[in-house]
PDB file of N, CA and C in Angstrom:
ATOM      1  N   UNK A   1     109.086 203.755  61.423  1.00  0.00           N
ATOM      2  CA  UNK A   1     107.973 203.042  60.831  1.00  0.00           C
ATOM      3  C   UNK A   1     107.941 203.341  59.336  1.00  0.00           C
ATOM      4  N   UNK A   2     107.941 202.487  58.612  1.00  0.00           N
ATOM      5  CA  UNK A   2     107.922 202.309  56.894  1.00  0.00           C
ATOM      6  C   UNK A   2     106.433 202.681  56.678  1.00  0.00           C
ATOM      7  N   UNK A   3     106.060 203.493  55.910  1.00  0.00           N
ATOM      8  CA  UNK A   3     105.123 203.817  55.196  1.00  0.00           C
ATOM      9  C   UNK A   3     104.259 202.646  54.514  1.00  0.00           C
ATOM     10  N   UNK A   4     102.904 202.139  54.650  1.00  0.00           N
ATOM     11  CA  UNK A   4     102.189 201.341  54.086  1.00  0.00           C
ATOM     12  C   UNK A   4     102.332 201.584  52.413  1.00  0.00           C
ATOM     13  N   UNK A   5     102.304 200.810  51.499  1.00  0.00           N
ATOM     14  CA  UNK A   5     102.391 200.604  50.312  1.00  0.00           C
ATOM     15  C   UNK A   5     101.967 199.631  49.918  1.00  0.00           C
ATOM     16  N   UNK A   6     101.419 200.023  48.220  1.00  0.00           N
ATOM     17  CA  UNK A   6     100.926 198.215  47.155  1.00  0.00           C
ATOM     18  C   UNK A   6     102.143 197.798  47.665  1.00  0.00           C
ATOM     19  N   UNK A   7     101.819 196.414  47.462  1.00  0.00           N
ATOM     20  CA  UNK A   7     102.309 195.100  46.986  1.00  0.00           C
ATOM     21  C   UNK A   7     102.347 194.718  45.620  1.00  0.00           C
ATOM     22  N   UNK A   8     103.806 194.913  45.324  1.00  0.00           N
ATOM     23  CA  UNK A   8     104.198 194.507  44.029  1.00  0.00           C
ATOM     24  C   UNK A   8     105.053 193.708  43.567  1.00  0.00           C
ATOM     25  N   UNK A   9     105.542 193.192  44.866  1.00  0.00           N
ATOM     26  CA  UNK A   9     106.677 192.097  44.024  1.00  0.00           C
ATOM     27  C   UNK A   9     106.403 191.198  45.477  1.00  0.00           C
ATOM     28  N   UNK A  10     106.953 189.657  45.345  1.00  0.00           N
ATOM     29  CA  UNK A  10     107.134 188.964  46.366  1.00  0.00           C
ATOM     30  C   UNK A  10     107.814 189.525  47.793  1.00  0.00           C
ATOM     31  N   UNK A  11     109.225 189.859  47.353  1.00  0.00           N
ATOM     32  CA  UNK A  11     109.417 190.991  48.224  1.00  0.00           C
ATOM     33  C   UNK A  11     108.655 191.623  49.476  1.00  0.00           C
ATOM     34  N   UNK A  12     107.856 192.337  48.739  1.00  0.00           N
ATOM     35  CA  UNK A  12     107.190 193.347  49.472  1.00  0.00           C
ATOM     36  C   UNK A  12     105.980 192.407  50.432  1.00  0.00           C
ATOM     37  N   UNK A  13     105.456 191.414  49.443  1.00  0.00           N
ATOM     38  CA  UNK A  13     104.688 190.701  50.109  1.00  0.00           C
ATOM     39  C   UNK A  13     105.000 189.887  51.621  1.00  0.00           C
ATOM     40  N   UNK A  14     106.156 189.622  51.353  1.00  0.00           N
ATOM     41  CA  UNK A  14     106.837 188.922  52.640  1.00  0.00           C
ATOM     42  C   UNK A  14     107.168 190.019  54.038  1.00  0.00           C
ATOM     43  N   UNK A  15     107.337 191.171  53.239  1.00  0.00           N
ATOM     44  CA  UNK A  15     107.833 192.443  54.231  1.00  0.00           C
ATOM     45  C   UNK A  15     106.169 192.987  55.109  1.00  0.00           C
ATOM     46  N   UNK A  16     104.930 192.522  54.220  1.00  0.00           N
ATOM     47  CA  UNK A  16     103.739 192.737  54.645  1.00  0.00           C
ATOM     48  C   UNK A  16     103.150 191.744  55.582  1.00  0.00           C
ATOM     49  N   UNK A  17     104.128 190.534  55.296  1.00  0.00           N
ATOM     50  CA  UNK A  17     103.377 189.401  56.554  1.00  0.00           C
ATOM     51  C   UNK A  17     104.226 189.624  57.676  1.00  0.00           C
ATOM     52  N   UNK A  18     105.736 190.298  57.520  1.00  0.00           N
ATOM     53  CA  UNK A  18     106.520 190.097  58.541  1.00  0.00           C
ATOM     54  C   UNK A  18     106.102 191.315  59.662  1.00  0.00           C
ATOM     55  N   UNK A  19     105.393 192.378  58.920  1.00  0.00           N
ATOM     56  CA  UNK A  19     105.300 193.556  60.029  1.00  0.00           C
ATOM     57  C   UNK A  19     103.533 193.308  60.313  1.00  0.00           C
ATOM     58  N   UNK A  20     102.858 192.491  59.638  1.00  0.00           N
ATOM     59  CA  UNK A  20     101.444 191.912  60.303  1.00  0.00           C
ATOM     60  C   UNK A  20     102.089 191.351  61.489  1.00  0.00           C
ATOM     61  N   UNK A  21     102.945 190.545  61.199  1.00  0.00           N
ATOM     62  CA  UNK A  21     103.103 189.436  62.622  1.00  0.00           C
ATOM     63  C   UNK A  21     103.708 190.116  63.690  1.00  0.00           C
ATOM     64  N   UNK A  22     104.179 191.106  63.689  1.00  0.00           N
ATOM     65  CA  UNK A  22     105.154 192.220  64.755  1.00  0.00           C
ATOM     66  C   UNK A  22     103.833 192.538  65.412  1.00  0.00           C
ATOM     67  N   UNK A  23     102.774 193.394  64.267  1.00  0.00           N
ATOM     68  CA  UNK A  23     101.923 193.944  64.890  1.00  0.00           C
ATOM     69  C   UNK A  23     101.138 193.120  66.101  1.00  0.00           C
ATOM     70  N   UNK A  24     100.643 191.618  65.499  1.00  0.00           N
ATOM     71  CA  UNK A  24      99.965 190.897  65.990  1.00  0.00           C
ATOM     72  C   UNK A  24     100.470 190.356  67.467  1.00  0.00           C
ATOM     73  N   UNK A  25     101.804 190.006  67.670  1.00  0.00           N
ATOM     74  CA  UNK A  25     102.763 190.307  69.023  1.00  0.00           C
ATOM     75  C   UNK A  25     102.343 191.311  69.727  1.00  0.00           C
ATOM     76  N   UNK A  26     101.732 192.758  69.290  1.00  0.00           N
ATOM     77  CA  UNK A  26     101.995 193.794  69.809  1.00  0.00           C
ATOM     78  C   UNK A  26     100.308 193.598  70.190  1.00  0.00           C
ATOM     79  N   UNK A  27      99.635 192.839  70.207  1.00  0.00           N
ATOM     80  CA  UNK A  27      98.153 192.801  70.278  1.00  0.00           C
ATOM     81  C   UNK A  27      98.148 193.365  71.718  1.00  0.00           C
ATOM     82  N   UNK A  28      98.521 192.440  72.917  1.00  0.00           N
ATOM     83  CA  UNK A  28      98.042 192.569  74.122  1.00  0.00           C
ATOM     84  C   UNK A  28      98.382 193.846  74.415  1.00  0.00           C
ATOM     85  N   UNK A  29      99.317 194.188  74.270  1.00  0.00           N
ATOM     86  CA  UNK A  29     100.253 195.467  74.394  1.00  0.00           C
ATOM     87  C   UNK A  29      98.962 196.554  74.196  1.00  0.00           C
ATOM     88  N   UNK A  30      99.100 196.072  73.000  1.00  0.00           N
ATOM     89  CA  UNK A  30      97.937 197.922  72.299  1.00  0.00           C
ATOM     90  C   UNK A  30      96.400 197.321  73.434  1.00  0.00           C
ATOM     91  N   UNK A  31      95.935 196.301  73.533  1.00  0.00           N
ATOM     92  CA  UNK A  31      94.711 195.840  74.196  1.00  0.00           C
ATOM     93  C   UNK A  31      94.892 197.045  75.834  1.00  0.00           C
ATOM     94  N   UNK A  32      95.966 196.586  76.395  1.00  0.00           N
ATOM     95  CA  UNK A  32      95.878 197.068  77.658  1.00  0.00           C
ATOM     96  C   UNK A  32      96.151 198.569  77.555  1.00  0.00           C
ATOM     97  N   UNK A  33      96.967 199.044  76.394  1.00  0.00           N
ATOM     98  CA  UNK A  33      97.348 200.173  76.475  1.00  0.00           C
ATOM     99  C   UNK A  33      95.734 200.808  76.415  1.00  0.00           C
ATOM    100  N   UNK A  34      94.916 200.420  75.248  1.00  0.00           N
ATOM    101  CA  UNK A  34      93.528 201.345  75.440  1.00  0.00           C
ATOM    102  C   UNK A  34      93.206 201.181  75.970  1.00  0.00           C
ATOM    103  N   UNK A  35      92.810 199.990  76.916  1.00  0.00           N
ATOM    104  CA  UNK A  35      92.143 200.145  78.285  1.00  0.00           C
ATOM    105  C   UNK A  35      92.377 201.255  79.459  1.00  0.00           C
ATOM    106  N   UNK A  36      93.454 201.032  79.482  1.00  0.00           N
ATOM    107  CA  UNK A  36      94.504 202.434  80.743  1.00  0.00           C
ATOM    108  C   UNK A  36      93.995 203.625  80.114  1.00  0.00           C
ATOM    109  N   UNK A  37      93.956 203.787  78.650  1.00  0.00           N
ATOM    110  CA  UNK A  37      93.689 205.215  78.368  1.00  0.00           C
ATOM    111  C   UNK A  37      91.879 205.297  78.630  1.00  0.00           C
ATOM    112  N   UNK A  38      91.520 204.721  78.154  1.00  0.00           N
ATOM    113  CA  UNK A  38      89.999 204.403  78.433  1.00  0.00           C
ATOM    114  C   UNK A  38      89.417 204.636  79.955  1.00  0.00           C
ATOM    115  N   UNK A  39      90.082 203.951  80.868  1.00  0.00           N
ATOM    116  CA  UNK A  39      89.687 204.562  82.114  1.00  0.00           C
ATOM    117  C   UNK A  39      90.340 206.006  82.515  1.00  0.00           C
ATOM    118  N   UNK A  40      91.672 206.026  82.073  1.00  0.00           N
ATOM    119  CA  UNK A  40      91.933 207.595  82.656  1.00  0.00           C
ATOM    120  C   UNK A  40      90.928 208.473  82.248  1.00  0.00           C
ATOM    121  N   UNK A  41      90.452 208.646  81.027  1.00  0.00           N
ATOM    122  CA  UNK A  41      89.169 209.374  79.746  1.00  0.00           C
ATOM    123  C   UNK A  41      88.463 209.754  80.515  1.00  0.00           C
ATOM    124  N   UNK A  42      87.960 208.275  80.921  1.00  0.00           N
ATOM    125  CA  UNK A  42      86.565 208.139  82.030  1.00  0.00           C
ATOM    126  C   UNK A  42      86.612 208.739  83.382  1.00  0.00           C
ATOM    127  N   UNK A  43      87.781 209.104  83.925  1.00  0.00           N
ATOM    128  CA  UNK A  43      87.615 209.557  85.007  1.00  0.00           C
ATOM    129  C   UNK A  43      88.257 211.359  85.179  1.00  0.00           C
ATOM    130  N   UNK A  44      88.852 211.876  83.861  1.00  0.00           N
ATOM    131  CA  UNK A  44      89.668 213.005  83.753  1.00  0.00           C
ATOM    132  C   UNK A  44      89.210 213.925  82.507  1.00  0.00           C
ATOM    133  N   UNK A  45      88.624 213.236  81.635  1.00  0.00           N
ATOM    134  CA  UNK A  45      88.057 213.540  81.006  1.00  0.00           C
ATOM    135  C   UNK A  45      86.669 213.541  80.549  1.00  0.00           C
ATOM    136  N   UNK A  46      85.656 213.895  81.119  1.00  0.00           N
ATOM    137  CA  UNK A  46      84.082 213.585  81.109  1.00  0.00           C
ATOM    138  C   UNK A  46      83.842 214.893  79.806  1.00  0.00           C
ATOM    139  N   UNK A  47      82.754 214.556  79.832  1.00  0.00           N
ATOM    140  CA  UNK A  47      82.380 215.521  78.176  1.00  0.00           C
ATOM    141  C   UNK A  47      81.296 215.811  78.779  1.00  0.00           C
ATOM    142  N   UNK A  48      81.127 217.421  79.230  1.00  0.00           N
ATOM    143  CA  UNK A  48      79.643 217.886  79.880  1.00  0.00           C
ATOM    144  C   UNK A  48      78.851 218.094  78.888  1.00  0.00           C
ATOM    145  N   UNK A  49      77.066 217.392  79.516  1.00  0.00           N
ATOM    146  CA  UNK A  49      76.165 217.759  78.017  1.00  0.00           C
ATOM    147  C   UNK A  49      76.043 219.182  77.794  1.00  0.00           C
ATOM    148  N   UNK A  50      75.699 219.474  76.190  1.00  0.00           N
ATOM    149  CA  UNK A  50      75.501 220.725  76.066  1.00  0.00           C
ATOM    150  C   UNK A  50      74.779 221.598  76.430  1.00  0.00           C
ATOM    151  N   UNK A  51      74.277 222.738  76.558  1.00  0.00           N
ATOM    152  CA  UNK A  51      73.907 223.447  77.211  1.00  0.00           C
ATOM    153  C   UNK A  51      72.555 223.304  75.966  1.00  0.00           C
ATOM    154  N   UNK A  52      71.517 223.372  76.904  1.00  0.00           N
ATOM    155  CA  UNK A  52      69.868 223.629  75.960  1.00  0.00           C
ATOM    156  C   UNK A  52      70.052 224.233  74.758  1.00  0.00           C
ATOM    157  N   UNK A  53      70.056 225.285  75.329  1.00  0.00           N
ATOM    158  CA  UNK A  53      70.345 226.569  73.851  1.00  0.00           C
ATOM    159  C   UNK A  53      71.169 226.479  73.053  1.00  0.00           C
ATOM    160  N   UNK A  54      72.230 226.362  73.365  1.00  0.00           N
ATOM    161  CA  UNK A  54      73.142 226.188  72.612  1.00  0.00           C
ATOM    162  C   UNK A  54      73.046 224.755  71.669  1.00  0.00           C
ATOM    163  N   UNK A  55      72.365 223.601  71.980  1.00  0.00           N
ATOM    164  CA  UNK A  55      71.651 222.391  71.243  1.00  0.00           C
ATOM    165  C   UNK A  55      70.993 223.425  70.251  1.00  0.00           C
ATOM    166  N   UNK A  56      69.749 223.954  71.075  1.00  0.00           N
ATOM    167  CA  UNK A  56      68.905 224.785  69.993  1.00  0.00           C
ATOM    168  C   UNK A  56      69.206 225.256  68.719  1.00  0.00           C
ATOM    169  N   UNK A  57      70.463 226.258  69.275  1.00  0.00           N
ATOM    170  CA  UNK A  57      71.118 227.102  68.127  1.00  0.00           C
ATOM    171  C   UNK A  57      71.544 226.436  67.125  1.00  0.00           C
ATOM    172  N   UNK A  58      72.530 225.288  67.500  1.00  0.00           N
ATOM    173  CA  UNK A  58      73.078 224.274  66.761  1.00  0.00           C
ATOM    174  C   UNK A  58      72.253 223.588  65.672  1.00  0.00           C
ATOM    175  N   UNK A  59      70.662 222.988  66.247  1.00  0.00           N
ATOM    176  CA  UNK A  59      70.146 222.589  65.424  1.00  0.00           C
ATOM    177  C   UNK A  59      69.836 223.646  64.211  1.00  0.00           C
ATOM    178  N   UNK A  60      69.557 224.576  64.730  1.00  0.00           N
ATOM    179  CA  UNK A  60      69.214 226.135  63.747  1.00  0.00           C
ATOM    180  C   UNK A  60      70.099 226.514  63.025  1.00  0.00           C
ATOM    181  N   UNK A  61      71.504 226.361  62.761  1.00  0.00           N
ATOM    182  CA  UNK A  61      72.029 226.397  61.882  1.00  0.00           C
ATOM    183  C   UNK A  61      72.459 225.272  60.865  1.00  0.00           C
ATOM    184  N   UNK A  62      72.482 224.401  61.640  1.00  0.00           N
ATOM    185  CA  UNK A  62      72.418 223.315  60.657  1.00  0.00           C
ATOM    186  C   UNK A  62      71.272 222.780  59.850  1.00  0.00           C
ATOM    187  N   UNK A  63      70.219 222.995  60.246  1.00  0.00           N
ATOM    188  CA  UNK A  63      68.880 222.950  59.563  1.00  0.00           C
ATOM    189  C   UNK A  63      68.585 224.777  58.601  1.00  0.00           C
ATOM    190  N   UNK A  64      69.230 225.154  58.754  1.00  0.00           N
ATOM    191  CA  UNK A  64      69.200 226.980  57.857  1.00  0.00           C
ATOM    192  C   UNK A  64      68.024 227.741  58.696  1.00  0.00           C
ATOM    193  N   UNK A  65      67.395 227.484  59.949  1.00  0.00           N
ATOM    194  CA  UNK A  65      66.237 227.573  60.294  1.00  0.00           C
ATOM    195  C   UNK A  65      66.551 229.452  61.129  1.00  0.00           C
ATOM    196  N   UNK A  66      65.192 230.269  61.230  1.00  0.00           N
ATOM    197  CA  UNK A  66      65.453 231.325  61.592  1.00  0.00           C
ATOM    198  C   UNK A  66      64.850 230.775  63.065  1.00  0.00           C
ATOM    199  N   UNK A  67      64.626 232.021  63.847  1.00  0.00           N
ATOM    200  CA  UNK A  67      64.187 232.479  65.171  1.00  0.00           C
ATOM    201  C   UNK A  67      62.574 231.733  64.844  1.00  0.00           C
ATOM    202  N   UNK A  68      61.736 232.279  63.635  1.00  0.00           N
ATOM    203  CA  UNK A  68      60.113 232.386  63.291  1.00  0.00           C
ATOM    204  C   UNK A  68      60.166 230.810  62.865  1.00  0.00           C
ATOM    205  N   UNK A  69      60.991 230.184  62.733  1.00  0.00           N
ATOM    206  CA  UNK A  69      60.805 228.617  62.731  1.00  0.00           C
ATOM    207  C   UNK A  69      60.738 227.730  63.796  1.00  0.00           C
ATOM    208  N   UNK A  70      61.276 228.534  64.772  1.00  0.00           N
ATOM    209  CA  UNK A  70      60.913 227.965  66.272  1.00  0.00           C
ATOM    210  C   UNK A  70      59.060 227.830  67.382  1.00  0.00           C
ATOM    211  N   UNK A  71      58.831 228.981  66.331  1.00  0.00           N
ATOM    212  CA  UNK A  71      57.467 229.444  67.045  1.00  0.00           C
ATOM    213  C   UNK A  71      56.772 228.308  67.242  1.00  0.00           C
ATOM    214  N   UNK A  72      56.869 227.649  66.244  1.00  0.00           N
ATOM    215  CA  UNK A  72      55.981 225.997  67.013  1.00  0.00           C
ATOM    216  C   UNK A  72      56.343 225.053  67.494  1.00  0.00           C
ATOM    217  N   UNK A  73      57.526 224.837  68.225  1.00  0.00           N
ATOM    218  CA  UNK A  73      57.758 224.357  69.282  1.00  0.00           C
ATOM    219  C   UNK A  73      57.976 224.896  70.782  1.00  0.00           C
ATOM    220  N   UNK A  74      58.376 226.631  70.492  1.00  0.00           N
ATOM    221  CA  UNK A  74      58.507 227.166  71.985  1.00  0.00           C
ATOM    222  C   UNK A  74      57.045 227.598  71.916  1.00  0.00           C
ATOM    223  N   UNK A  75      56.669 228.910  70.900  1.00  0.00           N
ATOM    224  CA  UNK A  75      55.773 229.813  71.248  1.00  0.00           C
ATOM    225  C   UNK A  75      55.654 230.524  70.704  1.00  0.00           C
ATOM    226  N   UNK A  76      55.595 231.895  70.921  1.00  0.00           N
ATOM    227  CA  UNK A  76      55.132 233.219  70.299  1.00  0.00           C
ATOM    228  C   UNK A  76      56.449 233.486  69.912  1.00  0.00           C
ATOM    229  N   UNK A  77      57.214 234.505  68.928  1.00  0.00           N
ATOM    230  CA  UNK A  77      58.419 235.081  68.287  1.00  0.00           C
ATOM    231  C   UNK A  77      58.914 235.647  69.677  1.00  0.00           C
ATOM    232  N   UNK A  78      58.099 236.611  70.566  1.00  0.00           N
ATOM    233  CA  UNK A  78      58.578 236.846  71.423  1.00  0.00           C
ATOM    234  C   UNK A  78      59.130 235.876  72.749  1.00  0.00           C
ATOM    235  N   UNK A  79      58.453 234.590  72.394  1.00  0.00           N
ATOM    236  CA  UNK A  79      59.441 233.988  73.703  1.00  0.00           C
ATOM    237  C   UNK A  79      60.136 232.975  72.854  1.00  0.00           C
ATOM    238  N   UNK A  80      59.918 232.795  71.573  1.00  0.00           N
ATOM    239  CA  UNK A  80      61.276 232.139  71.008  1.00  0.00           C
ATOM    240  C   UNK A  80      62.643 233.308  71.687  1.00  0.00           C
ATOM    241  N   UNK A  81      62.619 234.781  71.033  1.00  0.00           N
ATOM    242  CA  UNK A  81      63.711 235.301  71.562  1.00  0.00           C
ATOM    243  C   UNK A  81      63.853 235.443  72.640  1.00  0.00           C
ATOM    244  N   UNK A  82      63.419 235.509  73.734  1.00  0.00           N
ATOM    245  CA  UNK A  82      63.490 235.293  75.767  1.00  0.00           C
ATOM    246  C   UNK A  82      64.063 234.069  75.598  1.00  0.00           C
ATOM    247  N   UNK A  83      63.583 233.157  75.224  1.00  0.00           N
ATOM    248  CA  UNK A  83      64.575 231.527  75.076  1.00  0.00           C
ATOM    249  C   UNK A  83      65.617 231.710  74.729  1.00  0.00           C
ATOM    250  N   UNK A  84      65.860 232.016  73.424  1.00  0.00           N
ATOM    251  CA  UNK A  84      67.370 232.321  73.015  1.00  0.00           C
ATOM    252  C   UNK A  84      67.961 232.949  73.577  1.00  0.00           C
ATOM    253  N   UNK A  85      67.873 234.081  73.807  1.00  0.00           N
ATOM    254  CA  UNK A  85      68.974 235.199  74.332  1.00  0.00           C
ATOM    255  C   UNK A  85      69.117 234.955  76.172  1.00  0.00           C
ATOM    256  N   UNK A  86      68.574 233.959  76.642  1.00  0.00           N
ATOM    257  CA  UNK A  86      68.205 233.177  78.041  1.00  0.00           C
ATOM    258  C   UNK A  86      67.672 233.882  79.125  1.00  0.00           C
ATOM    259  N   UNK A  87      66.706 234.967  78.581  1.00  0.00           N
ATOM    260  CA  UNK A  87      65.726 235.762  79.436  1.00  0.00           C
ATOM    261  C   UNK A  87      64.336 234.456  79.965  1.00  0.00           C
ATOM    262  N   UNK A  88      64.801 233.688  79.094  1.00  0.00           N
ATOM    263  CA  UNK A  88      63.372 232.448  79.813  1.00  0.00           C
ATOM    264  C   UNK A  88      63.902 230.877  79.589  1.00  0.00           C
ATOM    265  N   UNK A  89      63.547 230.097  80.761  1.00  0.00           N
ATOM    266  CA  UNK A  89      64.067 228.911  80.304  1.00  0.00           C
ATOM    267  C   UNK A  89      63.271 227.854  79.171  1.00  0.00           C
ATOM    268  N   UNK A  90      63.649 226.897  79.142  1.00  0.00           N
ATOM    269  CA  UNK A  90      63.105 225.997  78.098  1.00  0.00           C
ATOM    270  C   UNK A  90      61.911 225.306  79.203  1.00  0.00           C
ATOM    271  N   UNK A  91      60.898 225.384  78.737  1.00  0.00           N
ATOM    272  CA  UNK A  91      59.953 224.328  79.764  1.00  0.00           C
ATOM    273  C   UNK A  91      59.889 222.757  79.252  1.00  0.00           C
ATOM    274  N   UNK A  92      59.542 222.025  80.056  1.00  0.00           N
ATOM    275  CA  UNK A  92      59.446 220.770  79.880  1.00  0.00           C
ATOM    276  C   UNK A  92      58.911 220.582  78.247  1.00  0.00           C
ATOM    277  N   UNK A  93      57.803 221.319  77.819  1.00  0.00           N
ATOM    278  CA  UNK A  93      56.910 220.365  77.391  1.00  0.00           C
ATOM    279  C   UNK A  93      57.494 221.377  75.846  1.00  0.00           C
ATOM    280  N   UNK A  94      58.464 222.267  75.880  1.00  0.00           N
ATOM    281  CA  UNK A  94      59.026 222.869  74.632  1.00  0.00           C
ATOM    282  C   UNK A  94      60.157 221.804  74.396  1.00  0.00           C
ATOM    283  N   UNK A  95      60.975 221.648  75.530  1.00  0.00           N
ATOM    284  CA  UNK A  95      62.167 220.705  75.348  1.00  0.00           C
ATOM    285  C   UNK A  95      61.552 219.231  74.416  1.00  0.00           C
ATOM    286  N   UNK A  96      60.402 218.700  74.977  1.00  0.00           N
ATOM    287  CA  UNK A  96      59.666 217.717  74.315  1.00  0.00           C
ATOM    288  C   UNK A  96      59.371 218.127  72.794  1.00  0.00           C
ATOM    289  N   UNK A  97      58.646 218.966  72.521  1.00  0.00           N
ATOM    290  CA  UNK A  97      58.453 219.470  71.357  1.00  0.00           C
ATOM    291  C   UNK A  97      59.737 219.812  70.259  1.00  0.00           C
ATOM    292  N   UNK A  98      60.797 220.046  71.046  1.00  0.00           N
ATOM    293  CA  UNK A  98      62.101 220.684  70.123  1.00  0.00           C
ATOM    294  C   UNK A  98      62.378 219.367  69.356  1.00  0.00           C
ATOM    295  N   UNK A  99      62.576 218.181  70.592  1.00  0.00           N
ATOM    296  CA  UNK A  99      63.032 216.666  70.850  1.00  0.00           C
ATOM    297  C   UNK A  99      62.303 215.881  69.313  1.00  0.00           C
ATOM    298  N   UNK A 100      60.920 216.332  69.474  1.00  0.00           N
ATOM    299  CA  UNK A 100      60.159 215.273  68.465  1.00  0.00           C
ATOM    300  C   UNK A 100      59.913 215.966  67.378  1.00  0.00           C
ATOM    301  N   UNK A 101      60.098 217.620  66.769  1.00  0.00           N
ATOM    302  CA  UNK A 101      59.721 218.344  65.815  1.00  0.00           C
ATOM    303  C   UNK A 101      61.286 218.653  64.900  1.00  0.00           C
ATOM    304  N   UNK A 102      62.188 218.858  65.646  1.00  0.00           N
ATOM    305  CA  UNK A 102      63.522 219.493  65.208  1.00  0.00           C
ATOM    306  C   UNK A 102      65.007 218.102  65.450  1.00  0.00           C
ATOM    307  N   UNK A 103      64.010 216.549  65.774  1.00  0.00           N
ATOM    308  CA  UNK A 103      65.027 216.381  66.049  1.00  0.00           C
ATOM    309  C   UNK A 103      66.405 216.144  67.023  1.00  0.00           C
ATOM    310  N   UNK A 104      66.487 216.728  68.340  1.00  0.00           N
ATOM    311  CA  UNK A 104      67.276 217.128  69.164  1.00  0.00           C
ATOM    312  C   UNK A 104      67.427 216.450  69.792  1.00  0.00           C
ATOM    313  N   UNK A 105      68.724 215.300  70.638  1.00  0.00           N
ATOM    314  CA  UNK A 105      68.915 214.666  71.315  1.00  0.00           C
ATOM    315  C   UNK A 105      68.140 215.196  72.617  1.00  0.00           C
ATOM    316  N   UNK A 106      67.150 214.195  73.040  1.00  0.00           N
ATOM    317  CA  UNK A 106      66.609 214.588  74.666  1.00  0.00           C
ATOM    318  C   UNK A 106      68.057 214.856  75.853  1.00  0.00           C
ATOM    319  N   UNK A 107      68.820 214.018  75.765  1.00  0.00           N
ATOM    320  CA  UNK A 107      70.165 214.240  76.488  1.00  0.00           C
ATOM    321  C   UNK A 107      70.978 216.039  76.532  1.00  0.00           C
ATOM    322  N   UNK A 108      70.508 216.241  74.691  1.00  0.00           N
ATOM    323  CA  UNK A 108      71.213 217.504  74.754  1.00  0.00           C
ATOM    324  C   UNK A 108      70.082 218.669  75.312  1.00  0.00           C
ATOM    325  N   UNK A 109      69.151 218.502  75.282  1.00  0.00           N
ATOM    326  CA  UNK A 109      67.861 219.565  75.469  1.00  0.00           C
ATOM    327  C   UNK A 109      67.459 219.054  77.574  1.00  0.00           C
ATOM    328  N   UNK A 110      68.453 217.940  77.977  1.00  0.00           N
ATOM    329  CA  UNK A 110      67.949 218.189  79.331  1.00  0.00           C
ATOM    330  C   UNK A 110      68.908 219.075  80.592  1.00  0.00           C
ATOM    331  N   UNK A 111      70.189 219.609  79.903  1.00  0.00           N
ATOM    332  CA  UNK A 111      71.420 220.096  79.862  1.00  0.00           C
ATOM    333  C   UNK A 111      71.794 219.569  81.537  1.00  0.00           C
ATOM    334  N   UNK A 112      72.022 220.912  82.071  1.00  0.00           N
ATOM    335  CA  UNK A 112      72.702 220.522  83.318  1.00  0.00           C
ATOM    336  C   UNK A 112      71.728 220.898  84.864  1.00  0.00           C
ATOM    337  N   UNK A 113      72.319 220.801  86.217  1.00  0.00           N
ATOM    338  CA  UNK A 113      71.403 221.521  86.728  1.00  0.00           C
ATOM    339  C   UNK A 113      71.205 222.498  87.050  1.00  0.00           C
ATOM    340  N   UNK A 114      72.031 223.635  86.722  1.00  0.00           N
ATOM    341  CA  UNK A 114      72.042 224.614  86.674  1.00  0.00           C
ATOM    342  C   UNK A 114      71.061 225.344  85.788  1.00  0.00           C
ATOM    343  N   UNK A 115      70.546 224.924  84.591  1.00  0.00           N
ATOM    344  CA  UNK A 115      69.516 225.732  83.587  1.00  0.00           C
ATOM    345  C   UNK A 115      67.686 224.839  84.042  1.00  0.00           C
ATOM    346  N   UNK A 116      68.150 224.194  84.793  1.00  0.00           N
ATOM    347  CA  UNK A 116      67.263 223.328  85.529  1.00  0.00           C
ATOM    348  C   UNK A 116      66.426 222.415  84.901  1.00  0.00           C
ATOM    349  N   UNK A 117      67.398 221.412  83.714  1.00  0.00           N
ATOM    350  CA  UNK A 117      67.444 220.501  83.368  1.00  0.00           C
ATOM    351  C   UNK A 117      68.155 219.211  84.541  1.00  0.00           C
ATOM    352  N   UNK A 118      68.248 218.104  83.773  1.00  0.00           N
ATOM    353  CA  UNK A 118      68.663 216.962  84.924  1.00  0.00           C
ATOM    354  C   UNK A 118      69.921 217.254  84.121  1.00  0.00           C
ATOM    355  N   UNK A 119      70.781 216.719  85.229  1.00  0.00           N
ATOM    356  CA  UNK A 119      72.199 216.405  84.764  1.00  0.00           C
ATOM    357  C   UNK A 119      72.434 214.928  84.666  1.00  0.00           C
TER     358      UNK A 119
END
């Protein structure tokens, strides 16, 4: 495969319609090829949502935010850290609060069923 480049002489211009039109042949080709990859993805590759906390944390560093910036959406400093360190779970109505104060995909704050979020 030749490296994309300006167009600077007629030349080159003709060499740019001739490998458009290869490509354009190659349409159905590449069409079905992503499809096949698209369902294998879908069935071999699933992307599990993130885990609550770990959303949490995420938002907390990307926002520069400490532990004492949480207090008004979980609670007291002391059960911000029981949340974090996963001595306590997230309750409904903190997950809500994280969701509409910090931001946080509801998807990523409802995790799996194991932390006894929905999956």
């Amino acid at each position: 495969m030749k490296p994309i480049r300006p167009i600077k002489t007629a030349k080159d211009h003709q060499e740019a319609l001739r490998r458009v039109s290869e490509l354009m042949d190659q349409a159905d080709e590449l069409e079905v090829l992503v499809l096949v990859i698209a369902d294998y993805e879908t069935k071999h590759c699933s992307i599990m949502p993130p885990d609550p906390i770990e959303a949490v944390k995420f938002r907390m560093e990307q926002q520069g935010l400490k532990q004492v910036d949480l207090v008004p959406f979980i609670g007291s400093r002391s059960r911000v850290s029981e949340v974090l360190s996963g001595k306590r779970e997230l309750s409904l109505s903190m997950r809500q609060r994280l969701h509409k104060g910090l931001g946080i995909p509801a998807t990523s704050l409802l995790g799996t069923a194991k932390d006894g979020g929905e999956a």
